[in-house]
Protein backbone atom coordinates (compact mmCIF):
# COMPACT_ATOMS: atom_id res chain seq x y z
CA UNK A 1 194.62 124.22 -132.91
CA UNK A 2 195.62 128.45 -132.96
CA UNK A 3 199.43 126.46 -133.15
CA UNK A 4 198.24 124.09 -135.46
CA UNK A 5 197.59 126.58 -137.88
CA UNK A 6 200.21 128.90 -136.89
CA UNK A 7 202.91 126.42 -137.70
CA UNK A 8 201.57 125.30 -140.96
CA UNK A 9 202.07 128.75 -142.40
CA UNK A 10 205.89 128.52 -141.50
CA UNK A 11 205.55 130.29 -138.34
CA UNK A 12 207.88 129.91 -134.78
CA UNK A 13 205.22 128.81 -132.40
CA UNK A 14 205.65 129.05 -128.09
CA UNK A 15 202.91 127.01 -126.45
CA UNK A 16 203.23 127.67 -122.98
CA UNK A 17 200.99 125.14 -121.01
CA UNK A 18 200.19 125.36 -117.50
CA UNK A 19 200.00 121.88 -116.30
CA UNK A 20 203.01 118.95 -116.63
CA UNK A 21 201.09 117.55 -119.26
CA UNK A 22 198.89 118.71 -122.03
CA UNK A 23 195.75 117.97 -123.17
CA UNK A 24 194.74 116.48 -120.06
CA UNK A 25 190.76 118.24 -120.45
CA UNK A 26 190.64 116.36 -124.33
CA UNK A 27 192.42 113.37 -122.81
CA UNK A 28 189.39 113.16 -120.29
CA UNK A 29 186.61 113.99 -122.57
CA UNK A 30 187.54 110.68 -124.31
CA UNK A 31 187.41 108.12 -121.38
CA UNK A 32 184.17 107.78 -122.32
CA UNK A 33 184.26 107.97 -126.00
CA UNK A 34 185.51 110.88 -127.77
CA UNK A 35 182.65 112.25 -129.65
CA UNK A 36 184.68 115.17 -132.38
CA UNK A 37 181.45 116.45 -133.67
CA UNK A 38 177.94 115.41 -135.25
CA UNK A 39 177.06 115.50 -138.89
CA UNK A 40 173.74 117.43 -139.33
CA UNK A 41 172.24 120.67 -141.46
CA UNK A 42 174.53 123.48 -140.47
CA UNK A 43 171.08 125.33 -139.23
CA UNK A 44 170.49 122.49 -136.56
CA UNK A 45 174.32 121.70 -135.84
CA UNK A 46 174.47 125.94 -134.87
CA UNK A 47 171.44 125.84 -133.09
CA UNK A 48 173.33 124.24 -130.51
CA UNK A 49 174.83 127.52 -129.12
CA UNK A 50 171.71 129.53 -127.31
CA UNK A 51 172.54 132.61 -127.98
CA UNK A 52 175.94 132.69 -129.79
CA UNK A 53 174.75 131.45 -132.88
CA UNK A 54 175.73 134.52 -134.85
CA UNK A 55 178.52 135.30 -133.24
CA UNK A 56 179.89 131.83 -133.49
CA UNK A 57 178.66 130.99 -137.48
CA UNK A 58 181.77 132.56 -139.24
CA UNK A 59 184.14 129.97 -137.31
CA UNK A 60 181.93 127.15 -137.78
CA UNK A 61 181.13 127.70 -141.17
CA UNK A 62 185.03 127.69 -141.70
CA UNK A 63 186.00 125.02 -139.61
CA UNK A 64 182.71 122.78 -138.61
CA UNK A 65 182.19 119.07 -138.58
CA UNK A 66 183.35 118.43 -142.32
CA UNK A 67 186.63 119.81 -141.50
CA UNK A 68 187.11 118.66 -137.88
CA UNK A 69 186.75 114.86 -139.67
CA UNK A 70 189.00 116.03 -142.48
CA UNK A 71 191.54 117.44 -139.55
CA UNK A 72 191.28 114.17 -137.83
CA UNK A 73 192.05 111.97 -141.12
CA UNK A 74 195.01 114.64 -141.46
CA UNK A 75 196.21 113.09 -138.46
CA UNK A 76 195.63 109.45 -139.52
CA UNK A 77 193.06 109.30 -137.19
CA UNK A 78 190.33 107.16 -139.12
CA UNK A 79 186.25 108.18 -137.86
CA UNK A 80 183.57 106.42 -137.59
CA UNK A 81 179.70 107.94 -137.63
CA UNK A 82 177.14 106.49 -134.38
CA UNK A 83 173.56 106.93 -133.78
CA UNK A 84 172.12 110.39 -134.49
CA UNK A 85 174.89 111.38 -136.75
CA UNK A 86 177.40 111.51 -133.63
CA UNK A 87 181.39 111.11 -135.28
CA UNK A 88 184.28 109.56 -132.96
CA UNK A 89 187.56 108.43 -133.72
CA UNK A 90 187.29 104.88 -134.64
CA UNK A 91 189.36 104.00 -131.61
CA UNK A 92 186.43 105.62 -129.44
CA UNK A 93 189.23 107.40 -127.41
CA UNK A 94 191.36 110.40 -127.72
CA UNK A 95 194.67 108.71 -127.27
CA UNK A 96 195.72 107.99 -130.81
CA UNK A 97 193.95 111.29 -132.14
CA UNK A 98 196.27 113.10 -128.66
CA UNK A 99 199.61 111.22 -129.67
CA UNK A 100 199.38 111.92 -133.29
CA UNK A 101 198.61 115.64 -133.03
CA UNK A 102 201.30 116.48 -130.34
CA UNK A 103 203.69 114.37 -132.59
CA UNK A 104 202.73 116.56 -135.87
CA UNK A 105 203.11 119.28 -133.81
CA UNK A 106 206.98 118.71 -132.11
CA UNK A 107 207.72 117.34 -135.69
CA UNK A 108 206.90 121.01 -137.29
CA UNK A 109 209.26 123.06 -134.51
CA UNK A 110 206.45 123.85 -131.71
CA UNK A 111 208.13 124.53 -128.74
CA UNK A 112 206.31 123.27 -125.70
CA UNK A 113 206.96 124.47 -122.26
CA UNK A 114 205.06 122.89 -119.43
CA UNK A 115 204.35 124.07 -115.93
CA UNK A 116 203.86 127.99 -117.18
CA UNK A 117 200.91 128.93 -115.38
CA UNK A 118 200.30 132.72 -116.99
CA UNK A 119 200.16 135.49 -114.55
CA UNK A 120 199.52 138.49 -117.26
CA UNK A 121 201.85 141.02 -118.87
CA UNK A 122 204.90 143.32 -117.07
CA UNK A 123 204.80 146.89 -117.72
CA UNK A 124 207.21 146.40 -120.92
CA UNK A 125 204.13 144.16 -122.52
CA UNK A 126 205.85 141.06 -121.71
CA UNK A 127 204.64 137.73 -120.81
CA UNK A 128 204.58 136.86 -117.39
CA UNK A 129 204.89 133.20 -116.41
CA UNK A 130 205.23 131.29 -112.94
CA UNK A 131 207.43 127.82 -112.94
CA UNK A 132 208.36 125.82 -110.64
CA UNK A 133 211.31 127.75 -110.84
CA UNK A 134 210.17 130.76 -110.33
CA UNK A 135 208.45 133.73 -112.51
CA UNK A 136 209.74 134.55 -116.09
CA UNK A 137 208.97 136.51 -118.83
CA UNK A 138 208.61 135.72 -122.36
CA UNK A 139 208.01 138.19 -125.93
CA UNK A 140 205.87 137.34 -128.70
CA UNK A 141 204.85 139.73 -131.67
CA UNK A 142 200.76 137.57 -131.33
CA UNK A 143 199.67 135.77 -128.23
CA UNK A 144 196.34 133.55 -128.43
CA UNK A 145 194.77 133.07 -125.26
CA UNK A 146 193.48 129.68 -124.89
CA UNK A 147 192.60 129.27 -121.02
CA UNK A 148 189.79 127.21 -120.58
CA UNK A 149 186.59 127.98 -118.39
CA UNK A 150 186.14 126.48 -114.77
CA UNK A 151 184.54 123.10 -114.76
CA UNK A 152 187.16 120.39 -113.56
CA UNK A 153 190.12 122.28 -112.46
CA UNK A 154 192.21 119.00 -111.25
CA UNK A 155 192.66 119.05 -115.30
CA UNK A 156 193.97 122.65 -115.64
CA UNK A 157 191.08 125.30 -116.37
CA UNK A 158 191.06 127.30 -113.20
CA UNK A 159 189.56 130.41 -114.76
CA UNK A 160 192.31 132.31 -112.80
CA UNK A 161 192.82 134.27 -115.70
CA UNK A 162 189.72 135.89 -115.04
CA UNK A 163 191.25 138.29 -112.78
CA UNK A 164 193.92 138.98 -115.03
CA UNK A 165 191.50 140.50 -117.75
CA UNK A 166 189.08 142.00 -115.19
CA UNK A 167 192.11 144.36 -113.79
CA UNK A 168 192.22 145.22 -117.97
CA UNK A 169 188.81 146.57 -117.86
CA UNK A 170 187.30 143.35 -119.74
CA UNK A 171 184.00 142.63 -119.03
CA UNK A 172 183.42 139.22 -118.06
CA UNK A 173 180.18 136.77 -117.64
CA UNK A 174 180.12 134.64 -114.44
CA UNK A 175 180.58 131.61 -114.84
CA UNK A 176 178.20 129.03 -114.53
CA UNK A 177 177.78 125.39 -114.74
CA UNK A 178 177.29 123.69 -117.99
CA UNK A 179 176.42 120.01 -119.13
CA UNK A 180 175.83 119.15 -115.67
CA UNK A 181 173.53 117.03 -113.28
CA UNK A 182 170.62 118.31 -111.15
CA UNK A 183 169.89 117.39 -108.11
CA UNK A 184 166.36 115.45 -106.63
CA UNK A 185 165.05 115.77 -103.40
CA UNK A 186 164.85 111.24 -103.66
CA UNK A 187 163.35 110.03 -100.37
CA UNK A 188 165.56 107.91 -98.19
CA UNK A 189 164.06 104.47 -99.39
CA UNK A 190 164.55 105.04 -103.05
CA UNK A 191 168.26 106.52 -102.73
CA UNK A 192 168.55 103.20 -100.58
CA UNK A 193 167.23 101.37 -103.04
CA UNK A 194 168.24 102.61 -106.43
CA UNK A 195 170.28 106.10 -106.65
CA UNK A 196 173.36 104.60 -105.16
CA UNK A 197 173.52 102.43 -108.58
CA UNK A 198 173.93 105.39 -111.72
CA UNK A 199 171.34 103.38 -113.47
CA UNK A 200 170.53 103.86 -116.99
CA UNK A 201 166.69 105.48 -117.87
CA UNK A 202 166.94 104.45 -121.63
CA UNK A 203 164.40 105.37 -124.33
CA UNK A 204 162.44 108.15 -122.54
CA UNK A 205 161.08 111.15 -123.64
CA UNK A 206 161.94 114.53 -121.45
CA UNK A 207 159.42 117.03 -121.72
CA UNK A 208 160.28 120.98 -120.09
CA UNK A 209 158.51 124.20 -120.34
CA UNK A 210 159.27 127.86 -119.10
CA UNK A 211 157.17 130.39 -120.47
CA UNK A 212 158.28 130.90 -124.12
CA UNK A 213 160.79 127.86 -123.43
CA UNK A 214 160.07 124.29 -124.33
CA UNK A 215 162.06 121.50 -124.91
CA UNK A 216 161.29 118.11 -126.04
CA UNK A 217 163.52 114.83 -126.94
CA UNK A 218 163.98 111.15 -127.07
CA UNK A 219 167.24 109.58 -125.27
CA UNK A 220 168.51 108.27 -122.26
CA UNK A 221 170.13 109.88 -118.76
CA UNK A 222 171.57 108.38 -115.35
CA UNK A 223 169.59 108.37 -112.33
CA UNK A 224 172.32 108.91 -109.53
CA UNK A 225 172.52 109.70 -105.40
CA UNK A 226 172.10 113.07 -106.16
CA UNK A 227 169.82 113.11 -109.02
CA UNK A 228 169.58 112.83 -112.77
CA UNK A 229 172.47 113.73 -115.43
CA UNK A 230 173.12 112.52 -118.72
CA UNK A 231 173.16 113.25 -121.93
CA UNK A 232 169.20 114.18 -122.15
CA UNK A 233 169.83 116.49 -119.13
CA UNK A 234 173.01 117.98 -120.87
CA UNK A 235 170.42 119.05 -123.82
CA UNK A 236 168.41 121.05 -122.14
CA UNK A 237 170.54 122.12 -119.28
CA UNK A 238 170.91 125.74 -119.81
CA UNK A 239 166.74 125.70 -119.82
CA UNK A 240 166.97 124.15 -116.47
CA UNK A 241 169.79 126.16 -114.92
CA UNK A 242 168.34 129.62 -116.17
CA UNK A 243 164.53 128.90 -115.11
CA UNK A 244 166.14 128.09 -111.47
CA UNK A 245 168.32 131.17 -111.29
CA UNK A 246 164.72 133.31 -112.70
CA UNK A 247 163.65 131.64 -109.44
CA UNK A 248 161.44 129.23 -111.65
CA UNK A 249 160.40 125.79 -110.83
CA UNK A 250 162.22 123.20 -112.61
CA UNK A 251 159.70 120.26 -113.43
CA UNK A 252 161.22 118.04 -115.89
CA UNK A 253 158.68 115.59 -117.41
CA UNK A 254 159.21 111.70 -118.80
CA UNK A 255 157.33 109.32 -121.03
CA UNK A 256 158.53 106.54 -120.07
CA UNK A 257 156.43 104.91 -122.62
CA UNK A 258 157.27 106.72 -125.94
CA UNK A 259 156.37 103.86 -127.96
CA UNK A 260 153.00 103.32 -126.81
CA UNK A 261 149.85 105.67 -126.69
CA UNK A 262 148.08 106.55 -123.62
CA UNK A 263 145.45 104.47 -124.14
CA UNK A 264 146.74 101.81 -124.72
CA UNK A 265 148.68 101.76 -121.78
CA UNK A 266 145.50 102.17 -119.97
CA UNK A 267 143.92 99.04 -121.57
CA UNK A 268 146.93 96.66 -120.53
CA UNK A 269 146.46 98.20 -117.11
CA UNK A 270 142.92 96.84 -117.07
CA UNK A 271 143.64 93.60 -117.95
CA UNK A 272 142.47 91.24 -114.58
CA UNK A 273 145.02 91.66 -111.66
CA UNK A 274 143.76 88.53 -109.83
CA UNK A 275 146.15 87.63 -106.70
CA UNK A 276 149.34 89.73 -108.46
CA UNK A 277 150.67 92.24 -106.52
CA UNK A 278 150.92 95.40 -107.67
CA UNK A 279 154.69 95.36 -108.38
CA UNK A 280 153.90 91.63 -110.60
CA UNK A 281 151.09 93.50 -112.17
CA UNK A 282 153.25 96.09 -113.41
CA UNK A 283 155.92 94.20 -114.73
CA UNK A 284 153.38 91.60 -116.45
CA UNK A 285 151.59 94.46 -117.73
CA UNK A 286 154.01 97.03 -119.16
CA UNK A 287 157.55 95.75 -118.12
CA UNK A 288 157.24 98.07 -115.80
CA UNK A 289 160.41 97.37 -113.70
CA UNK A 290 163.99 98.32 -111.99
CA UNK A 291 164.46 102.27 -111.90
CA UNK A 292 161.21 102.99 -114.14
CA UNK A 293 159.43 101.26 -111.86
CA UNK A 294 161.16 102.88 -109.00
CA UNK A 295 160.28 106.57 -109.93
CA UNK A 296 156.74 105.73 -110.69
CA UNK A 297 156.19 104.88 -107.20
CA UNK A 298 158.63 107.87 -105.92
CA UNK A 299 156.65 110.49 -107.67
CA UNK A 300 153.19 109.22 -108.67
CA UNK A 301 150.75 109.95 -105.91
CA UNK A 302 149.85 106.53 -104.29
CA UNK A 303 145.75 106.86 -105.09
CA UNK A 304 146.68 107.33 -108.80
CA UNK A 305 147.50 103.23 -109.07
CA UNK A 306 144.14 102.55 -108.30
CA UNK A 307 143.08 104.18 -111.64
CA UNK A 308 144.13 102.57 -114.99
CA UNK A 309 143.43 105.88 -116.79
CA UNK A 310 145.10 108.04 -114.40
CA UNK A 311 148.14 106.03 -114.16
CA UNK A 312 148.62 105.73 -117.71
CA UNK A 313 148.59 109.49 -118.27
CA UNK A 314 150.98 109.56 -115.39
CA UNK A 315 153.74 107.19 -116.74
CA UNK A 316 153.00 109.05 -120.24
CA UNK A 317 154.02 112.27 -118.36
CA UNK A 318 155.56 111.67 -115.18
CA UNK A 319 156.85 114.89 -113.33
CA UNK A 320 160.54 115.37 -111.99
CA UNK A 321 160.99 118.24 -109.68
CA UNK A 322 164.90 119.96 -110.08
CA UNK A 323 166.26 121.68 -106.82
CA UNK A 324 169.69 122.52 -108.47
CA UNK A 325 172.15 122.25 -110.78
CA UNK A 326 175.89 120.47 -109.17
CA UNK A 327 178.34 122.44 -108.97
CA UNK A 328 180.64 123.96 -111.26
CA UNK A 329 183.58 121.93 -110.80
CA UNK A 330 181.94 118.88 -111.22
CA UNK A 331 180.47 119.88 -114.87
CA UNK A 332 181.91 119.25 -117.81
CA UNK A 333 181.91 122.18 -119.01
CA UNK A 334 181.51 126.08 -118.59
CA UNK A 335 178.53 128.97 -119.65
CA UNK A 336 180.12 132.26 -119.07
CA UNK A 337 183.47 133.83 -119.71
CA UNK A 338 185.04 136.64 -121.93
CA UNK A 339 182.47 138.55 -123.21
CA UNK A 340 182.24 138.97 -127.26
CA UNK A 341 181.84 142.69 -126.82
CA UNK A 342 185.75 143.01 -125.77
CA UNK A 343 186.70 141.20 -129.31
CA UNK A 344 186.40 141.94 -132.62
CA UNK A 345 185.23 139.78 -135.27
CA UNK A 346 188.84 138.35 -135.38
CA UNK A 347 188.67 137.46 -132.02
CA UNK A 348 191.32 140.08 -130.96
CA UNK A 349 191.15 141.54 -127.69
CA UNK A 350 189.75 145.26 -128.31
CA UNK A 351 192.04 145.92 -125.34
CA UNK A 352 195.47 144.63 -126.64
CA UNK A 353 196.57 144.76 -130.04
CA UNK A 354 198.05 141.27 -131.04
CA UNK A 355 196.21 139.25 -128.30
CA UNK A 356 193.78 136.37 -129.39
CA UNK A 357 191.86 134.19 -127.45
CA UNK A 358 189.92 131.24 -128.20
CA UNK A 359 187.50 128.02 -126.68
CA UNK A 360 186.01 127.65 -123.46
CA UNK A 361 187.05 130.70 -121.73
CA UNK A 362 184.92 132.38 -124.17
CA UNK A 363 181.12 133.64 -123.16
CA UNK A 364 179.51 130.78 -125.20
CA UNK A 365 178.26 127.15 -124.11
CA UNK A 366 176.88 124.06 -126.19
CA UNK A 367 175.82 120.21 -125.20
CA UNK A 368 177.52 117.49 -125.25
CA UNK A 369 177.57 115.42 -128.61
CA UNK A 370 180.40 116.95 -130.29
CA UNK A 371 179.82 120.46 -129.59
CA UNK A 372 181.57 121.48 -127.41
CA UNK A 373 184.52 120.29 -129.18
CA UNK A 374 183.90 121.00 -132.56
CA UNK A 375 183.64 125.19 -131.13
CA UNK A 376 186.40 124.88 -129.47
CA UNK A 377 188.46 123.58 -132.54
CA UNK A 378 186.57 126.51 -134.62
CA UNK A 379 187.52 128.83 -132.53
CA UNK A 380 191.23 127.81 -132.20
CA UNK A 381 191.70 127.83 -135.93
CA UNK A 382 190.45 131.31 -136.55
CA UNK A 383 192.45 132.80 -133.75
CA UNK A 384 195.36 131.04 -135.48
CA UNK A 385 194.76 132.60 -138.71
CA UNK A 386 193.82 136.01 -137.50
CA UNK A 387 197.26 135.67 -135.31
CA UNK A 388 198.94 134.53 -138.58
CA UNK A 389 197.19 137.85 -140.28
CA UNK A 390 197.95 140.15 -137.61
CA UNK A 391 202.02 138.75 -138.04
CA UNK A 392 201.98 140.22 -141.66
CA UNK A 393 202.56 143.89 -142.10
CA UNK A 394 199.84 146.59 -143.30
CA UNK A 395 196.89 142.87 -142.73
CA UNK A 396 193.15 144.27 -142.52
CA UNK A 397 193.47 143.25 -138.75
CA UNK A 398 196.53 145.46 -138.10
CA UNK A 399 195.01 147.97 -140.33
CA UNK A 400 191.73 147.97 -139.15
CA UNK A 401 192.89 148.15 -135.22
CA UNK A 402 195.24 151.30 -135.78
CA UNK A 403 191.84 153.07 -137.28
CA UNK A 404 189.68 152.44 -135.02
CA UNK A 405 192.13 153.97 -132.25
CA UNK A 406 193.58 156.50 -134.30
């Protein structure tokens, strides 16, 4: 995006890319459908980034979801809007949207040179590269640093860079996993039975509280051999992660009934059993079945079934206990990374006049549903156009720089 931009104001771009392909991470993100970004009130949509929502609104506000679907129609990508405002290419993958961007981009002079893996700068300021050939060096009068976090490193984030900016003095927030799965201490018959699957638990509602933290929404995640991820974990994942690392219990709660009130859950309980088993009552009862009914047994004290009441309170709130969050190369993506304090509001390192970074490796973290994405884009553009500033003699970033270390 930072070359996007770079090259529509008419200037000679270098993308130096450290893997024999690129866009490998984007490519991936849209095996399952690429969601861009979700159309909602700009409050919500920035409420998204715990934390960073100040630091993050100027890029947003500039480049947000109206203009990451106007970007994508620039690219004759055509979108189409899904449940909960959620916008994806209308091909539901990132191929086309991939193709068509790294065409525009060869097509306006970007030169591309794959297999640089960035090792820093020399002591004349230049950049150092290693190839399969062998190190080189390269000049540039504005470098953006684009260099990823470290979830799912096969695809080219690493976070090696880390060390590079650490020996500058930068500070630097571990990282952490983001938009990940947690794991369940499942006994042996229900991993037997069901984990092994990645079944679906549709139309819950997960309910989590910490103190002054609370979280509450309607949607769906995967029960797995491990434990539970998905898309309703994803939203509340940094509550989960952070209670754990406070050395805080992490006791997710379902409704697995959101459409239906306690009681009345409690009155089709009552209805006359006769010979039924318990299982055959269930299901007759409430369609109580497959993985629903699998966790209600796993985590509902056996003596509770004998009590309509207390088993319909119990399915209305039925408590998950967390032991851990998987590990960070297994997430999809990264909390942690460069710390805003070491840029200013340009996103210029404080450290090295000229140098820009942007996305992931950046201390900020989002869930899924477009997010992620859409920040990454943001962020991309306005190091582009803060590079493009910084190119101009006497620009306020220039300016502004030689000032403040005057």
């Amino acid at each position: 995006m930072a070359a996007d931009t770079l090259l529509a104001a008419g200037i000679a771009v270098d993308l130096y890319e450290a893997m024999p392909a690129p866009a490998r991470k984007l490519l991936a993100a849209g095996s399952g459908g690429l969601n861009l970004t979700t159309e909602e009130k700009f409050s919500l949509f920035l409420g998204h980034y715990p934390g960073r929502e100040e630091r993050l609104r100027p890029f947003l506000k500039d480049f947000g979801p109206r203009q990451t679907q106007d970007w994508a129609r620039s690219l004759d990508v055509a979108t189409v809007r899904g449940a909960g405002g959620k916008v994806y290419p209308a091909s539901r993958t990132a191929a086309e949207l991939t193709h068509n961007w790294l065409t525009r981009l060869d097509n306006t002079g970007l030169r591309l040179h794959l297999g640089h893996r960035w090792l820093g700068w020399d002591e004349a300021g230049r950049l150092r590269f290693m190839t399969g050939q062998g190190e080189t060096t390269a000049e540039a009068g504005a470098v953006v640093l684009a260099l990823g976090g470290g979830s799912r490193p096969q695809l080219g984030a690493t976070g090696q860079w880390r060390q590079i900016l650490a020996a500058e003095g930068c500070a630097i927030a571990p990282f952490r996993p983001a938009n990940c799965g947690f794991e369940v201490d499942f006994s042996e018959h229900f991993r037997a039975r069901f984990a092994h699957l990645r079944l679906p638990l549709k139309n819950v509602v997960l309910i989590f509280s910490d103190g002054g933290q609370s979280f509450r929404k309607r949607g769906e995640c995967l029960v797995t051999a491990y434990g539970l991820e998905g898309s309703l974990i994803y939203a509340c994942g940094h509550l989960l992660r952070d209670s754990l690392e406070a050395g805080h219990e992490a006791l997710v709660r379902f409704d697995l009934f959101p459409d239906t009130p306690q009681q009345a859950l409690a009155e089709k309980l009552k209805r006359p059993r006769g010979r039924r088993s318990l299982a055959s009552h269930l299901e007759k009862c409430l369609s109580l079945t497959g993985v629903r009914r699998g966790l209600a047994y796993e985590f509902i004290p056996k003596e509770t079934f004998a009590d309509s009441e207390a088993l319909a309170a119990a399915l209305k709130n039925l408590p998950i206990p967390l032991l851990r969050p998987r590990p960070l190369a297994e997430a999809i993506s990264t909390a942690g990374g460069l710390c805003f304090s070491e840029l200013d509001d340009h996103l210029m390192l404080k450290r090295r006049p000229g140098v820009f970074c942007a996305g992931e490796m950046l201390d900020w973290e989002a869930p899924t549903g477009g997010y992620l994405i859409t920040c990454c884009l943001a962020t991309g553009h306005a190091a582009g156009l803060a590079a493009r500033n910084w190119l101009k003699k006497g620009s306020p970033s220039q300016t502004a720089w030689k000032r403040l270390h005057e």
